[in-house]
PDB file of N, CA and C in Angstrom:
ATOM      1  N   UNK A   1     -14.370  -7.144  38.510  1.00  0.00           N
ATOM      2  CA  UNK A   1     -14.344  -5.916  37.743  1.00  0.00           C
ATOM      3  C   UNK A   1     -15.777  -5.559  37.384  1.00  0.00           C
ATOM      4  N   UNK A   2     -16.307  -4.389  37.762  1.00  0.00           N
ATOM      5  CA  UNK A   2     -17.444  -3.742  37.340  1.00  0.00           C
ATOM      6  C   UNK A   2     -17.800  -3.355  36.036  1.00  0.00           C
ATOM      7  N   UNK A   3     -18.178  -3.781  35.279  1.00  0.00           N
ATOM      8  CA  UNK A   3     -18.384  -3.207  33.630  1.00  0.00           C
ATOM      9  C   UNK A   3     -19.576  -3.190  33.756  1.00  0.00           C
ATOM     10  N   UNK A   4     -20.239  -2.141  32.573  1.00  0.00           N
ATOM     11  CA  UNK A   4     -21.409  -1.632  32.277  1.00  0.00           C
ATOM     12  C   UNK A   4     -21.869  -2.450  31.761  1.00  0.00           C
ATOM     13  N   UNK A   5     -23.229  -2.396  31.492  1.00  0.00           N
ATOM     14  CA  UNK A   5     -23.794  -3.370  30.706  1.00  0.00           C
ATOM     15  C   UNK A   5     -23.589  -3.522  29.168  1.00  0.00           C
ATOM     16  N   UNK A   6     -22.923  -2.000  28.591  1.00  0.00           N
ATOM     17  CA  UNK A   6     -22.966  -1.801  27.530  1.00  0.00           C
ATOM     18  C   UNK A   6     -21.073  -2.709  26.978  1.00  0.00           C
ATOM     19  N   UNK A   7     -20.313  -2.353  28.204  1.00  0.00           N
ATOM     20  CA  UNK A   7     -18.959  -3.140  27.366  1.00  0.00           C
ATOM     21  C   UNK A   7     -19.284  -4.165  28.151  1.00  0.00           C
ATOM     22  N   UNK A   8     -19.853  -4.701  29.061  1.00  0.00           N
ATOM     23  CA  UNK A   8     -20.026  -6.644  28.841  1.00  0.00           C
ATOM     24  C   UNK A   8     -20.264  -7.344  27.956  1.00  0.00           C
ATOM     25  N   UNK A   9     -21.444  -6.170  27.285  1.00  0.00           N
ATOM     26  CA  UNK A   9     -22.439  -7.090  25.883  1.00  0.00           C
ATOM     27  C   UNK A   9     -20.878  -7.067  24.727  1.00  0.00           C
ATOM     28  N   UNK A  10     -19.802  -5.817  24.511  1.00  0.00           N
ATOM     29  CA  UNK A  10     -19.198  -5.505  24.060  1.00  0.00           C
ATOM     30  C   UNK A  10     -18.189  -6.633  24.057  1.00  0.00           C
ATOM     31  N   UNK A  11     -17.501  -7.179  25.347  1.00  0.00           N
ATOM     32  CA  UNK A  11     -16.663  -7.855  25.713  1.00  0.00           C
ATOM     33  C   UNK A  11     -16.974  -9.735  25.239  1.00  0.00           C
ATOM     34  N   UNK A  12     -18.268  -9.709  25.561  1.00  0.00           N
ATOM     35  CA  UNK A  12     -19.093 -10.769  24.949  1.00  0.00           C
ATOM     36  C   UNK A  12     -19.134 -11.200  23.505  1.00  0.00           C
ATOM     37  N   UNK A  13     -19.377 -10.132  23.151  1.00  0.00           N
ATOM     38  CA  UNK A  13     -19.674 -10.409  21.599  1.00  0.00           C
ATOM     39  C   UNK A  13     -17.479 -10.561  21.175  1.00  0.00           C
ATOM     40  N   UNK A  14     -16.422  -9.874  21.335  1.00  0.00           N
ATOM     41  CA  UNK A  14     -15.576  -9.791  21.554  1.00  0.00           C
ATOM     42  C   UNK A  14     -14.791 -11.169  21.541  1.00  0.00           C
ATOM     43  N   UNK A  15     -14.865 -11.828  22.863  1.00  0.00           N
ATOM     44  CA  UNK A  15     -14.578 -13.173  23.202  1.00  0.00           C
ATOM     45  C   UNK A  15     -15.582 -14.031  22.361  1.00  0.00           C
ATOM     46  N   UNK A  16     -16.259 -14.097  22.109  1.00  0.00           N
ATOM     47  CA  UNK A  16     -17.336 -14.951  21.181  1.00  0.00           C
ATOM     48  C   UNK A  16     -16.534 -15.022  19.335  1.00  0.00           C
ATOM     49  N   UNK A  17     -16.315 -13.715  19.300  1.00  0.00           N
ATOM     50  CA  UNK A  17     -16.013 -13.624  17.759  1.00  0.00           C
ATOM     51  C   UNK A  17     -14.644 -14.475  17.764  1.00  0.00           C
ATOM     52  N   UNK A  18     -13.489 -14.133  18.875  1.00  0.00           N
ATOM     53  CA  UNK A  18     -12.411 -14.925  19.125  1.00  0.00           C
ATOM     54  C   UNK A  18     -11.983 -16.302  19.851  1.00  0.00           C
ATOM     55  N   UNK A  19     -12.800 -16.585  19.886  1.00  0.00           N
ATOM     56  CA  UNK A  19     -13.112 -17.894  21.106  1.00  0.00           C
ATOM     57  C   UNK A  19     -12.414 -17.985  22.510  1.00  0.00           C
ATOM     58  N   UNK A  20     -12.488 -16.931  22.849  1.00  0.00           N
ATOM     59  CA  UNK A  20     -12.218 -16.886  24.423  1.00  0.00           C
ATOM     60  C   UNK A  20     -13.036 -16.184  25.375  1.00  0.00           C
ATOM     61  N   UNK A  21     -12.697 -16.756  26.709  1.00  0.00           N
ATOM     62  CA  UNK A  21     -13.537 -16.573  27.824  1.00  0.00           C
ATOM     63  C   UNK A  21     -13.702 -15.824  28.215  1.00  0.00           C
ATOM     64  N   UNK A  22     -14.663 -15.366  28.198  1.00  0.00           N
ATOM     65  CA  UNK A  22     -14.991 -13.561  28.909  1.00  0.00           C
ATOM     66  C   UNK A  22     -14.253 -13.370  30.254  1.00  0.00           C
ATOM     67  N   UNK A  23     -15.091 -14.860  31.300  1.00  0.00           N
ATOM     68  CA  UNK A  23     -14.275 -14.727  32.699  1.00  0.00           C
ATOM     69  C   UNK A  23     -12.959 -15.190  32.600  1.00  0.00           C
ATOM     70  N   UNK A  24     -11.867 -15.271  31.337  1.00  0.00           N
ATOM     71  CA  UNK A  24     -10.329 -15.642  31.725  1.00  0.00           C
ATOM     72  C   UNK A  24      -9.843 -14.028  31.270  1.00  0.00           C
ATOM     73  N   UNK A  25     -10.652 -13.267  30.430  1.00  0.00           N
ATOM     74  CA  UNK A  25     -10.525 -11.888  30.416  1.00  0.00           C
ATOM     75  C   UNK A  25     -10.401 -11.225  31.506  1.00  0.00           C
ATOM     76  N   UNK A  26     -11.826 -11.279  32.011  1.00  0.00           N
ATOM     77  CA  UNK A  26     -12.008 -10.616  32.984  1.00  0.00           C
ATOM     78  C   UNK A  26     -11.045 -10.628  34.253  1.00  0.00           C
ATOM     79  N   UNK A  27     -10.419 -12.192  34.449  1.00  0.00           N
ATOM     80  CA  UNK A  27      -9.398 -12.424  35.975  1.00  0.00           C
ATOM     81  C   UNK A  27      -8.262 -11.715  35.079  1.00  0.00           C
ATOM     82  N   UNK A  28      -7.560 -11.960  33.868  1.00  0.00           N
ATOM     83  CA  UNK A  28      -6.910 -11.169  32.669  1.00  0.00           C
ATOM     84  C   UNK A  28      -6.332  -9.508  33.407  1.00  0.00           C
ATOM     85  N   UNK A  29      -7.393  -8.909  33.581  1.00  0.00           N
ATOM     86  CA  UNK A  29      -8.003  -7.652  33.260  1.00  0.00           C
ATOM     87  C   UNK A  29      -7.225  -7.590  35.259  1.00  0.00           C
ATOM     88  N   UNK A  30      -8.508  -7.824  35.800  1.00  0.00           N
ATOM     89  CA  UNK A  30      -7.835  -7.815  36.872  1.00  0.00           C
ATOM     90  C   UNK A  30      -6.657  -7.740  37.866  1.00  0.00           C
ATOM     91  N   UNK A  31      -5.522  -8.670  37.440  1.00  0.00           N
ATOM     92  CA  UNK A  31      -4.595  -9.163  37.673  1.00  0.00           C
ATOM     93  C   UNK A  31      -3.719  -8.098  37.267  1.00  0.00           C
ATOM     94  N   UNK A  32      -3.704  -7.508  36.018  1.00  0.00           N
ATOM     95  CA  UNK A  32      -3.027  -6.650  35.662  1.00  0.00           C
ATOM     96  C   UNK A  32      -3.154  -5.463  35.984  1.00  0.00           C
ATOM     97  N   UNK A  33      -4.888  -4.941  36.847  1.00  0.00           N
ATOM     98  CA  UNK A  33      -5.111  -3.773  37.451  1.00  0.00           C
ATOM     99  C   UNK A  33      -4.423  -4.104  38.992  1.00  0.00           C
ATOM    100  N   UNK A  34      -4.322  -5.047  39.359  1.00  0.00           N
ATOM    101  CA  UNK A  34      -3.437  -4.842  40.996  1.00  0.00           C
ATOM    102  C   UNK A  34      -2.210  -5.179  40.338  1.00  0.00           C
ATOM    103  N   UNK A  35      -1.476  -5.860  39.311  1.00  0.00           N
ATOM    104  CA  UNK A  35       0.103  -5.097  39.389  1.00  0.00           C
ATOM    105  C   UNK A  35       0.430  -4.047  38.928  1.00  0.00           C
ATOM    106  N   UNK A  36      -0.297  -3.275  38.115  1.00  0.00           N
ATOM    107  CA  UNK A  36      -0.030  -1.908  38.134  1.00  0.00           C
ATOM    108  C   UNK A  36       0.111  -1.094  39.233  1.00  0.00           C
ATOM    109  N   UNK A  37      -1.204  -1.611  39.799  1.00  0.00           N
ATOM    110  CA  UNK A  37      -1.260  -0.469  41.462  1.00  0.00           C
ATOM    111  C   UNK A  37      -0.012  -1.234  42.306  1.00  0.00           C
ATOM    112  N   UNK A  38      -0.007  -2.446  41.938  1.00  0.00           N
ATOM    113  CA  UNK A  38       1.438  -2.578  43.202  1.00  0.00           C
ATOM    114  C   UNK A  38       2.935  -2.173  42.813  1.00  0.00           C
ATOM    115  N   UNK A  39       2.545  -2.391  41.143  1.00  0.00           N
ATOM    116  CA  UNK A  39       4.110  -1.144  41.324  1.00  0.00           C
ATOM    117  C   UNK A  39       3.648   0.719  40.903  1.00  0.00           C
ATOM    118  N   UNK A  40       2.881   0.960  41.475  1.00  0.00           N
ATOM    119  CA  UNK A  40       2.551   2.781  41.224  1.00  0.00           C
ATOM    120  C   UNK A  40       3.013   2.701  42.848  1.00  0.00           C
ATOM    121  N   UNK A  41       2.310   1.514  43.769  1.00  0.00           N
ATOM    122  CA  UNK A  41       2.509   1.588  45.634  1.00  0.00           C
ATOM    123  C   UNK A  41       3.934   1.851  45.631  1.00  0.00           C
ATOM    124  N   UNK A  42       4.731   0.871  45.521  1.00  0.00           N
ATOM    125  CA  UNK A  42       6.138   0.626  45.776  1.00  0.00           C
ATOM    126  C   UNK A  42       6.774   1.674  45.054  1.00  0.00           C
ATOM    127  N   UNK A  43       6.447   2.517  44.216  1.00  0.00           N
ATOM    128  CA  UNK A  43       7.186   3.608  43.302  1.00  0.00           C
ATOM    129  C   UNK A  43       6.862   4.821  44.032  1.00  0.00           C
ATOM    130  N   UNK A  44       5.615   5.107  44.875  1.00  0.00           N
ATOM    131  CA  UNK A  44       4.980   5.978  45.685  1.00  0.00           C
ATOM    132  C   UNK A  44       5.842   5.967  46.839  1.00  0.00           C
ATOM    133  N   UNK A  45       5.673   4.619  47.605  1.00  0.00           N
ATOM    134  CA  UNK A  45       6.743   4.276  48.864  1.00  0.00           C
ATOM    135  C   UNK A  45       7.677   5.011  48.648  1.00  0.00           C
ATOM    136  N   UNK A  46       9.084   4.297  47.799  1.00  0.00           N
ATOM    137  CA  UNK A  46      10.292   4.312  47.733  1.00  0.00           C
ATOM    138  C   UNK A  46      10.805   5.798  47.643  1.00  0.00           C
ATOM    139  N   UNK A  47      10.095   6.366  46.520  1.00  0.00           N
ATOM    140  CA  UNK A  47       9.993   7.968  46.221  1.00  0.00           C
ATOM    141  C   UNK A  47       9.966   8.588  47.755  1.00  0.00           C
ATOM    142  N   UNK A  48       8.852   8.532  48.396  1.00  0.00           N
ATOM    143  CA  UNK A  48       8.036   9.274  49.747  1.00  0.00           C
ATOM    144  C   UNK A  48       8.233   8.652  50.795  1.00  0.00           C
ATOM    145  N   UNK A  49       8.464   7.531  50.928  1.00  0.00           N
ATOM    146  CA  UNK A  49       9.043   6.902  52.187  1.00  0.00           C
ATOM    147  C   UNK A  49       7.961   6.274  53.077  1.00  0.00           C
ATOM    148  N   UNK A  50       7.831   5.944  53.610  1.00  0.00           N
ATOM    149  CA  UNK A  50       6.999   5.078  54.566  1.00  0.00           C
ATOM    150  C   UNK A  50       6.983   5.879  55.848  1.00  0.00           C
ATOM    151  N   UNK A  51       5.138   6.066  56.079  1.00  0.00           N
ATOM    152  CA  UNK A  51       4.977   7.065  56.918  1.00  0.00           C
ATOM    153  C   UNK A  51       4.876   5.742  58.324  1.00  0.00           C
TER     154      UNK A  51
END
């Protein structure tokens, strides 16, 4: 995941104040941006059909 420099320092200070890992955030963060997109795909599919 690409973050700015400004919400890393953000995300940092964040996980620091709470004692967790920026990078278990970050895979966190991730994980939940491809199952969203895999069910928006399969909701796109099913709707429109498979070209």
């Amino acid at each position: 995941m690409n973050l700015s420099p400004e919400d890393s320092q953000l995300l940092a200070e964040l996980c620091e104040q709470h004692g967790v890992s920026a990078g278990k955030v970050l895979r966190l963060l991730d994980a939940v941006r491809e199952h969203e997109f895999k069910e928006w795909r399969t909701a796109y599919m099913t709707r429109f059909g498979r070209s």
